[in-house]
PDB file of N, CA and C in Angstrom:
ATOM      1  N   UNK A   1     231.726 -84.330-155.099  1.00  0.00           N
ATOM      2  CA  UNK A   1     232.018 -84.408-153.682  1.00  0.00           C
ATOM      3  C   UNK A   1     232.238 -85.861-153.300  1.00  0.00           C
ATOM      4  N   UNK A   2     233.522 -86.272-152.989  1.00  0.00           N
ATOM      5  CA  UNK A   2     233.567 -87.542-152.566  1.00  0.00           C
ATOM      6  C   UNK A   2     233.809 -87.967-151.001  1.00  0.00           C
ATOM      7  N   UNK A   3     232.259 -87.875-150.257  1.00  0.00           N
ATOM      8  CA  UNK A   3     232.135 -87.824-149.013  1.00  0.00           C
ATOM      9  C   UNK A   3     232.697 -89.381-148.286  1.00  0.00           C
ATOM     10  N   UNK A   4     233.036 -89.439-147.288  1.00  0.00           N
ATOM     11  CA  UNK A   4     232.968 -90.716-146.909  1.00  0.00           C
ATOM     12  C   UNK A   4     231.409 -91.743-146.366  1.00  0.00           C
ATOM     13  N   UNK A   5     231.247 -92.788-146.655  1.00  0.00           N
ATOM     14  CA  UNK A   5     229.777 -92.659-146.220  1.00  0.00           C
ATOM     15  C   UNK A   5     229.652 -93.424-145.150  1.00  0.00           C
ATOM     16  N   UNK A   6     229.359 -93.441-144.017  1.00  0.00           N
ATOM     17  CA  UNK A   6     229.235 -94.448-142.842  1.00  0.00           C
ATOM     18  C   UNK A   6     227.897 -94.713-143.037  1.00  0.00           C
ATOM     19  N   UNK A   7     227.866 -95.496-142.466  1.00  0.00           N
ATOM     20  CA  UNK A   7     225.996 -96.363-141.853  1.00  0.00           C
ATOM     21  C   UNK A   7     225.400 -95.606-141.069  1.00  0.00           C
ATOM     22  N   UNK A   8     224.044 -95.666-141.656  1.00  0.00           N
ATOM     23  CA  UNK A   8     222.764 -94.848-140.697  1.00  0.00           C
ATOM     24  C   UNK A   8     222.528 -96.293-139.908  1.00  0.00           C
ATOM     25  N   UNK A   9     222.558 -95.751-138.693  1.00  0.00           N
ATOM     26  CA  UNK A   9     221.943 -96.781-137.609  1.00  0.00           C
ATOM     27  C   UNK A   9     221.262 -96.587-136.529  1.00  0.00           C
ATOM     28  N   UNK A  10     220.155 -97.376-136.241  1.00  0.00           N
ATOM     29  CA  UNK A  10     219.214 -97.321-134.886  1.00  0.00           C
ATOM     30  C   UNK A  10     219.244 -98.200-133.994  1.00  0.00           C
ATOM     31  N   UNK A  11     219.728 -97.842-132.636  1.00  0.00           N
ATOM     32  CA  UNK A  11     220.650 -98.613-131.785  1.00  0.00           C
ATOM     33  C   UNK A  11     219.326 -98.527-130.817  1.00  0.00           C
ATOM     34  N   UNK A  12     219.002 -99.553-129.972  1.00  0.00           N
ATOM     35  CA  UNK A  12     218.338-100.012-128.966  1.00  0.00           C
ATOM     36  C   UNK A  12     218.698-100.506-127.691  1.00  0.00           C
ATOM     37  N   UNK A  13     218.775 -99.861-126.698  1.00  0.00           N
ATOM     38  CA  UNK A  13     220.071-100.216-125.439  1.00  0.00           C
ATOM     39  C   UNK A  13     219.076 -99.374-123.985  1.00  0.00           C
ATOM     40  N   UNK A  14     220.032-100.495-123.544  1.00  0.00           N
ATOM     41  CA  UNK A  14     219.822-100.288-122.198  1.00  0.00           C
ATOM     42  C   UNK A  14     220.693 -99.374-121.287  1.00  0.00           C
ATOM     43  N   UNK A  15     220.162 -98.295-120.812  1.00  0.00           N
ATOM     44  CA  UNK A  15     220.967 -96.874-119.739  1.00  0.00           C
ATOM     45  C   UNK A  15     220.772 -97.388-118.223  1.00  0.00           C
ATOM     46  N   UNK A  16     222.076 -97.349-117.944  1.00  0.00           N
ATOM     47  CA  UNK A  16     222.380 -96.851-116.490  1.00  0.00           C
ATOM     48  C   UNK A  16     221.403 -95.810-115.801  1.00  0.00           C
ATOM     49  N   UNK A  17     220.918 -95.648-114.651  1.00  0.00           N
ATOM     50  CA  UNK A  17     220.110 -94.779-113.860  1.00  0.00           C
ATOM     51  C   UNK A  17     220.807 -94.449-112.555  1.00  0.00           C
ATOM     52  N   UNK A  18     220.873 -93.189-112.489  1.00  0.00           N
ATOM     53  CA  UNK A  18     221.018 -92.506-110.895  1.00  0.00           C
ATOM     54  C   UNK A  18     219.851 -91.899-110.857  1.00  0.00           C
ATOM     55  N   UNK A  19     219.697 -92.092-109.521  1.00  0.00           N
ATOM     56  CA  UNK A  19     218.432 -91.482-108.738  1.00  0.00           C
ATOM     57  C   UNK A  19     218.612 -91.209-107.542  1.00  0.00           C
ATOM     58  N   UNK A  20     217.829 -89.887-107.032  1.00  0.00           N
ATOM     59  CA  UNK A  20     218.517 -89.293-105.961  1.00  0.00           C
ATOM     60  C   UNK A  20     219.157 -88.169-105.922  1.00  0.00           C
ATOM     61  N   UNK A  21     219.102 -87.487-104.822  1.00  0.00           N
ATOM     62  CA  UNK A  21     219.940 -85.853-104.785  1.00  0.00           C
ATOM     63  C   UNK A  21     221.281 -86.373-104.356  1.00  0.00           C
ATOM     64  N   UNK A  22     221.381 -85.439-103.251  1.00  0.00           N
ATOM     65  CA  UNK A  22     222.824 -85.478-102.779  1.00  0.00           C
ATOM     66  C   UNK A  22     222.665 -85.797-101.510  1.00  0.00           C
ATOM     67  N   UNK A  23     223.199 -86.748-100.780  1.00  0.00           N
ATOM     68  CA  UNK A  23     222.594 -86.692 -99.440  1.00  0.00           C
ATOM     69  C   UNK A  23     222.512 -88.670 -99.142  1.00  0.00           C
ATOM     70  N   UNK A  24     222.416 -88.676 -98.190  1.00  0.00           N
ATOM     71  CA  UNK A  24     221.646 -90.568 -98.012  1.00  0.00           C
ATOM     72  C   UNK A  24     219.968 -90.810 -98.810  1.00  0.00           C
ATOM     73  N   UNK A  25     219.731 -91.304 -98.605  1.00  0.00           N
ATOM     74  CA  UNK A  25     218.356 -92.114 -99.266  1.00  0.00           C
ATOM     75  C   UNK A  25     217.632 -92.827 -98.481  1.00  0.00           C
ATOM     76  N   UNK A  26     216.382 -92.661 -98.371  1.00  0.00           N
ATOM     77  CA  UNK A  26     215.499 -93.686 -97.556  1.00  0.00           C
ATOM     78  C   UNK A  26     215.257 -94.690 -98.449  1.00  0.00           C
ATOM     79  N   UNK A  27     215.308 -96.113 -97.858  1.00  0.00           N
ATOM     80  CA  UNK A  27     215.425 -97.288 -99.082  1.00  0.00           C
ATOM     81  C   UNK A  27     213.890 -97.727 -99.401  1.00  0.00           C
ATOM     82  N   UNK A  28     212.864 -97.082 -98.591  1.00  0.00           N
ATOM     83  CA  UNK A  28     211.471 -97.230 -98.504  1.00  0.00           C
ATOM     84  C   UNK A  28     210.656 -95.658 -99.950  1.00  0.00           C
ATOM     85  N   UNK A  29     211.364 -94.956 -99.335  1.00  0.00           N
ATOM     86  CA  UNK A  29     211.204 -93.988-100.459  1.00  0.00           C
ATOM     87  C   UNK A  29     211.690 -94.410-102.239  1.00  0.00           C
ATOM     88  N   UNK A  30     212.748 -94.958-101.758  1.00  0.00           N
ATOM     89  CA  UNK A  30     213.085 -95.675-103.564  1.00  0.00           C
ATOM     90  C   UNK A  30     212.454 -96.919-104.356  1.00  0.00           C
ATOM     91  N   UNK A  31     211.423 -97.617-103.338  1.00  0.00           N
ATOM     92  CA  UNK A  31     211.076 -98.963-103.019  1.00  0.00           C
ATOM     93  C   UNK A  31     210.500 -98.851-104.959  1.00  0.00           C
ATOM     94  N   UNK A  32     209.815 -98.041-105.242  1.00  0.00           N
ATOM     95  CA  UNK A  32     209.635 -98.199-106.615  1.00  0.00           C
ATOM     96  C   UNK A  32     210.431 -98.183-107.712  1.00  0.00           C
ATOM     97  N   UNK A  33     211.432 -97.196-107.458  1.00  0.00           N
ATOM     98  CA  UNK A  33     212.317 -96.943-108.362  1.00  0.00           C
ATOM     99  C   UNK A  33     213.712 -97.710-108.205  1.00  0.00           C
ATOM    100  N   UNK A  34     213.670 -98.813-107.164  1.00  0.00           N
ATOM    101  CA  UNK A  34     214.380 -99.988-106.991  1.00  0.00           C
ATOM    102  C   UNK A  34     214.273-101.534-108.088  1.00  0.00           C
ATOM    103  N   UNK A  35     212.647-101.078-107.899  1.00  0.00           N
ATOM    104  CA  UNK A  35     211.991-102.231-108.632  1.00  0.00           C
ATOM    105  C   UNK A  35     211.879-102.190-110.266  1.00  0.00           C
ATOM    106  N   UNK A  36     212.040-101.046-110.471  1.00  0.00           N
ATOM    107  CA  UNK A  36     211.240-100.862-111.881  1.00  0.00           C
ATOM    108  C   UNK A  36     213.450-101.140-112.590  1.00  0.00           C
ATOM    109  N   UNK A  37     212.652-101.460-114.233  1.00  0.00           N
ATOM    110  CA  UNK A  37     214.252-101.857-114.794  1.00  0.00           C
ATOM    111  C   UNK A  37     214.541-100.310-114.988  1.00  0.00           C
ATOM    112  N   UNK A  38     216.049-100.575-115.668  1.00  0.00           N
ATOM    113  CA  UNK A  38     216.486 -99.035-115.729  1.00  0.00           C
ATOM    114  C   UNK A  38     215.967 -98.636-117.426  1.00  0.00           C
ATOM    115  N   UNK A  39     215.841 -97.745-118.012  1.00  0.00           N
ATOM    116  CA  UNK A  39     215.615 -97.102-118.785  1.00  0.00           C
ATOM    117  C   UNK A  39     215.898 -98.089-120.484  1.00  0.00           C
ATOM    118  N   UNK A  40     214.809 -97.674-121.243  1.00  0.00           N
ATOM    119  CA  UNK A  40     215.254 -98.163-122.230  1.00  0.00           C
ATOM    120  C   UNK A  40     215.392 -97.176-123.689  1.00  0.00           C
ATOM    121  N   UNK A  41     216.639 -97.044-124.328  1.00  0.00           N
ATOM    122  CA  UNK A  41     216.851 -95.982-125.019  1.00  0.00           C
ATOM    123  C   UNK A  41     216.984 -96.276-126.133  1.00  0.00           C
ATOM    124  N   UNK A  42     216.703 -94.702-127.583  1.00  0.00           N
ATOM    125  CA  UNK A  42     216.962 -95.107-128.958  1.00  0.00           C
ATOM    126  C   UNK A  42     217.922 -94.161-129.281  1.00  0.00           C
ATOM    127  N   UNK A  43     218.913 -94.762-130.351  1.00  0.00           N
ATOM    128  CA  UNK A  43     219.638 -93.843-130.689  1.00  0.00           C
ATOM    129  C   UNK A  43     219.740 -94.267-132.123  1.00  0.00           C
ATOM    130  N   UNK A  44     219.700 -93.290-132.757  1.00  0.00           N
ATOM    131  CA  UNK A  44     219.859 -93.116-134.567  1.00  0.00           C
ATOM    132  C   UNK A  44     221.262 -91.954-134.748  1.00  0.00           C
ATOM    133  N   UNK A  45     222.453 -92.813-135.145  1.00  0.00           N
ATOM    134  CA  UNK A  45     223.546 -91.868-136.026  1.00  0.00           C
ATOM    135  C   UNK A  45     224.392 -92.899-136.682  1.00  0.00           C
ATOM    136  N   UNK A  46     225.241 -91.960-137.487  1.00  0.00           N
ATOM    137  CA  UNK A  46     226.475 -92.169-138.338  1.00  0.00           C
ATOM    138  C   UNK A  46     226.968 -93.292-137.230  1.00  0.00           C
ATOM    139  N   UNK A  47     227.329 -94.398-137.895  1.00  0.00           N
ATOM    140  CA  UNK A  47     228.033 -95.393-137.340  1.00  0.00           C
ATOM    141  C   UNK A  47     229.783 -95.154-137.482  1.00  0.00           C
ATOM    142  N   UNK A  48     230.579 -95.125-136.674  1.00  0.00           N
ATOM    143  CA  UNK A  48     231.559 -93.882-136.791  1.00  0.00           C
ATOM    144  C   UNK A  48     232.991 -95.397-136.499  1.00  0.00           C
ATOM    145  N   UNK A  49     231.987 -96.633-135.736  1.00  0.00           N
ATOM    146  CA  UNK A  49     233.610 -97.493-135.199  1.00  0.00           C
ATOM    147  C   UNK A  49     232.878 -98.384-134.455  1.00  0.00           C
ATOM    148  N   UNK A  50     233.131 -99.677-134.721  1.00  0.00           N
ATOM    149  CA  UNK A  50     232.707-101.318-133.741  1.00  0.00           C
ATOM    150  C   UNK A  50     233.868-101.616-133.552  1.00  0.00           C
ATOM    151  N   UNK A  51     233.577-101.530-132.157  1.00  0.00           N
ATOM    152  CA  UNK A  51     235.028-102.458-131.034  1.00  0.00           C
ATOM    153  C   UNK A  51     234.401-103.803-130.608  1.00  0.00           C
ATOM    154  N   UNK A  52     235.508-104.425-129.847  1.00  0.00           N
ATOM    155  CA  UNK A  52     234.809-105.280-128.809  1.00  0.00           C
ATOM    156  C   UNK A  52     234.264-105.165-128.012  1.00  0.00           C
ATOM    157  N   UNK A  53     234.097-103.743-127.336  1.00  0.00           N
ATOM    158  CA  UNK A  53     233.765-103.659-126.302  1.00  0.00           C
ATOM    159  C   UNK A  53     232.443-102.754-126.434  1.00  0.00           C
ATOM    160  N   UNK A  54     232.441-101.681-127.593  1.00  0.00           N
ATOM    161  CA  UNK A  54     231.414-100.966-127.736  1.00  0.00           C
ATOM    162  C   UNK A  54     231.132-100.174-129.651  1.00  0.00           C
ATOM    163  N   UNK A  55     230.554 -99.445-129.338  1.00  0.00           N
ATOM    164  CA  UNK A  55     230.320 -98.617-131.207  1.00  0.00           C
ATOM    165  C   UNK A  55     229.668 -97.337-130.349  1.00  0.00           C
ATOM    166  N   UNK A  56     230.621 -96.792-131.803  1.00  0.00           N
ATOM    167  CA  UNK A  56     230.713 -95.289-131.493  1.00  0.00           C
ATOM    168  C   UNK A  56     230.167 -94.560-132.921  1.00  0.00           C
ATOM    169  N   UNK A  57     229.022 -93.559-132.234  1.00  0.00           N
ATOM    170  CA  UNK A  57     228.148 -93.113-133.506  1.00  0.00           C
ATOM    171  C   UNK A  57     228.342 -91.619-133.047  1.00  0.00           C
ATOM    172  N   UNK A  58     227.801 -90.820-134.029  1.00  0.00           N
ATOM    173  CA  UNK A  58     227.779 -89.606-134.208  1.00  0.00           C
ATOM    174  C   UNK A  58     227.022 -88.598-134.797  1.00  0.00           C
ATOM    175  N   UNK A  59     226.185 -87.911-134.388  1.00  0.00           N
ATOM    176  CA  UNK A  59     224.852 -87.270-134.982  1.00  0.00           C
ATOM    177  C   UNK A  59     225.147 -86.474-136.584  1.00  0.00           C
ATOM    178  N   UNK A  60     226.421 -86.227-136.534  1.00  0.00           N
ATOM    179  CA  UNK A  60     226.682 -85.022-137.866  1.00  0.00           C
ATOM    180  C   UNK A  60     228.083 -85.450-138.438  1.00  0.00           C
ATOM    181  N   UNK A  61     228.441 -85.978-139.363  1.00  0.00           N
ATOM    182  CA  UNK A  61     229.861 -86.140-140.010  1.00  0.00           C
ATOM    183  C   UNK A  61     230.266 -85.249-141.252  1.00  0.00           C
ATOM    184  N   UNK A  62     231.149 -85.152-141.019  1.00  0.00           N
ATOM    185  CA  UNK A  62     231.800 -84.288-142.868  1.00  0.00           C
ATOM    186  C   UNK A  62     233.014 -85.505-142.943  1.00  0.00           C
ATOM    187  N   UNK A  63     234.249 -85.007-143.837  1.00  0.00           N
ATOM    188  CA  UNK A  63     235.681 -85.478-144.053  1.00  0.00           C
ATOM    189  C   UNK A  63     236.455 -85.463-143.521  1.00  0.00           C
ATOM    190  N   UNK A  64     236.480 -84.362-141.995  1.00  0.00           N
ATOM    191  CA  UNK A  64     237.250 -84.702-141.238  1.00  0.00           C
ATOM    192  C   UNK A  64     237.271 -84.104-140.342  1.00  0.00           C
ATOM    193  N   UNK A  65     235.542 -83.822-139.545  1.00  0.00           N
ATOM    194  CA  UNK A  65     234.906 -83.737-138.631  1.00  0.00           C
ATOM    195  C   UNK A  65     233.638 -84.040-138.450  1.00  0.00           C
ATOM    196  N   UNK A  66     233.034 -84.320-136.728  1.00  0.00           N
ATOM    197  CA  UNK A  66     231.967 -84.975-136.606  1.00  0.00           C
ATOM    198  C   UNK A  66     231.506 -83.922-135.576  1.00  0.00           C
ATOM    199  N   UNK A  67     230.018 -84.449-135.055  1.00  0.00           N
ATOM    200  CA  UNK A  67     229.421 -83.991-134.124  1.00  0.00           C
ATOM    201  C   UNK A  67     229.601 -84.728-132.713  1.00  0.00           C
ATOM    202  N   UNK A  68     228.915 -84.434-131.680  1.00  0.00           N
ATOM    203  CA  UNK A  68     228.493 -85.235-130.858  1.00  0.00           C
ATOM    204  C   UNK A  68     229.086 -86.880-131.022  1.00  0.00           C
ATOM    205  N   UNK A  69     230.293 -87.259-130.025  1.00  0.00           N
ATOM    206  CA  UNK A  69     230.194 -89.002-130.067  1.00  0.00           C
ATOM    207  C   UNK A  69     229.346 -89.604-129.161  1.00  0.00           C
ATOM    208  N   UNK A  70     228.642 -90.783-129.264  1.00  0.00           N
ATOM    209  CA  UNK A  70     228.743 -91.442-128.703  1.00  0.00           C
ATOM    210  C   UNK A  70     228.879 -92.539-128.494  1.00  0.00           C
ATOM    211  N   UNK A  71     229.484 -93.388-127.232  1.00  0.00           N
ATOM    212  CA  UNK A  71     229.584 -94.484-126.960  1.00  0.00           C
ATOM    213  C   UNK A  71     228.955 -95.510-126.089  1.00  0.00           C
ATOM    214  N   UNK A  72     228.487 -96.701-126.887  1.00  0.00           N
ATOM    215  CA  UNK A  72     227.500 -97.484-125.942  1.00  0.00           C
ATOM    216  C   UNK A  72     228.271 -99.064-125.930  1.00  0.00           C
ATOM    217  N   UNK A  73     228.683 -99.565-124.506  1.00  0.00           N
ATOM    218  CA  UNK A  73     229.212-100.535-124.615  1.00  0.00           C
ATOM    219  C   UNK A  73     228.026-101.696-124.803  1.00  0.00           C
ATOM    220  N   UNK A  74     228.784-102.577-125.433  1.00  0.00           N
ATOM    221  CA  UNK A  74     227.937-103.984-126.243  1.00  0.00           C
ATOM    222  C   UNK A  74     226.931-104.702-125.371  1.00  0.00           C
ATOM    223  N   UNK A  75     227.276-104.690-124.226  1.00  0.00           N
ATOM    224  CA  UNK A  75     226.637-105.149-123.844  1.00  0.00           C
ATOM    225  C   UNK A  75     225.183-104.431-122.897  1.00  0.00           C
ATOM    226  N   UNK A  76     225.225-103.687-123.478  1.00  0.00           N
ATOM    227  CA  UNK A  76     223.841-102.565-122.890  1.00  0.00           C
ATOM    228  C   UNK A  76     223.306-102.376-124.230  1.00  0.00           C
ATOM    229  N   UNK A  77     223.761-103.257-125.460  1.00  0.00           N
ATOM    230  CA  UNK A  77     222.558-102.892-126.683  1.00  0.00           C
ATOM    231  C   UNK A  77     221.962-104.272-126.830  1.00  0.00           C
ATOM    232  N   UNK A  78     220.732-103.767-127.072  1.00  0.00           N
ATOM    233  CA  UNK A  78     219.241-105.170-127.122  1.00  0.00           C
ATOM    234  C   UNK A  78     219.119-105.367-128.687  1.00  0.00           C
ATOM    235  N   UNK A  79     219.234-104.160-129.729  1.00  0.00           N
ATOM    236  CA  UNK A  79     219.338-104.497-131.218  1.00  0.00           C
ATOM    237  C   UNK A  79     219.997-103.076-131.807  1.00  0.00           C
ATOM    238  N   UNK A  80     220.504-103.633-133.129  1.00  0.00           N
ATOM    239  CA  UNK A  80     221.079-102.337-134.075  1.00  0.00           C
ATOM    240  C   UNK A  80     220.648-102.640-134.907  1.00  0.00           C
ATOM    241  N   UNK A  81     219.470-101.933-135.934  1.00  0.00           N
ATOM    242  CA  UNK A  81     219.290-102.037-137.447  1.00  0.00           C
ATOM    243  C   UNK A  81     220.367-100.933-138.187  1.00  0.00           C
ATOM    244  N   UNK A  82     220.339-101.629-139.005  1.00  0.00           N
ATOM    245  CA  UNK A  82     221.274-100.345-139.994  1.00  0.00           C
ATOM    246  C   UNK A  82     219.921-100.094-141.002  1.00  0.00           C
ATOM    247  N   UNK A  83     219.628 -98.705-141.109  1.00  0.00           N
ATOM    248  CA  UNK A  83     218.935 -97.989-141.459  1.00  0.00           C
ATOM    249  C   UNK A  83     219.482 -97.963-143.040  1.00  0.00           C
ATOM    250  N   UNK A  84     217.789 -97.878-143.984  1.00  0.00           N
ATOM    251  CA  UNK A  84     218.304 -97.814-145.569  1.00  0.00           C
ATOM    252  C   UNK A  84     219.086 -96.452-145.832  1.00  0.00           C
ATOM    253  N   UNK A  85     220.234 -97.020-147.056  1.00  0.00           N
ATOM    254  CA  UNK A  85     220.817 -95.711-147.723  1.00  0.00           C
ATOM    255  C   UNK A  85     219.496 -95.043-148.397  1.00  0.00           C
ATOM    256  N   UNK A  86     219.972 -93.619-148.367  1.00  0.00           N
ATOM    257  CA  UNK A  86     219.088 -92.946-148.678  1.00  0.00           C
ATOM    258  C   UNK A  86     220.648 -92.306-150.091  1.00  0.00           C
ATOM    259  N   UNK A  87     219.741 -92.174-151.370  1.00  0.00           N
ATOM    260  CA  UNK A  87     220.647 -91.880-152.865  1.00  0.00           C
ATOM    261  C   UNK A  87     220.118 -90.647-152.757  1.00  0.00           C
ATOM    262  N   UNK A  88     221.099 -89.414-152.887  1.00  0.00           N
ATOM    263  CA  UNK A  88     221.159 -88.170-153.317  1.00  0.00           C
ATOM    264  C   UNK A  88     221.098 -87.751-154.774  1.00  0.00           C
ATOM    265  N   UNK A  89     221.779 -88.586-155.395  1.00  0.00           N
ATOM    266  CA  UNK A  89     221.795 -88.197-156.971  1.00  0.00           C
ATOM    267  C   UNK A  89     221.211 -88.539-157.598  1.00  0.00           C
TER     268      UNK A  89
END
């Protein structure tokens, strides 16, 4: 089987937050969730493509399909390790 092999990677980044229904907002009611930073996230997949602008990973790959993309622009990631190959044979 001559798979293609991309990089296992664990991406460390910073998410965007909405908060709130639908409707206006009392700015006294958000007073905490104003203050606090926005979210901090992990993501582990197939390293699939590095742009300039972002990298695009993917939970499940074969030869010439994937799972789930996603994309996190560069500048909302804090670190990327590339995770050890793991040998099948």
């Amino acid at each position: 089987m001559n798979a293609i092999i991309n990089p296992i990677v664990k991406i460390l980044w910073i998410d965007a937050e909405t908060i709130g229904d639908n409707g206006w907002q009392e700015l006294e009611d958000l007073k905490s969730s104003i203050e606090s930073p926005p979210p901090i996230m992990q993501t582990v997949g197939f390293l699939i493509g590095e742009y300039s602008t972002h990298i695009s990973v993917t939970d499940s790959i074969g030869d010439k399909e994937c799972g789930h993309l996603t994309k996190i622009p560069l500048c909302m990631i804090r670190s990327m390790l590339y995770l050890e190959d793991i040998d099948n044979g």
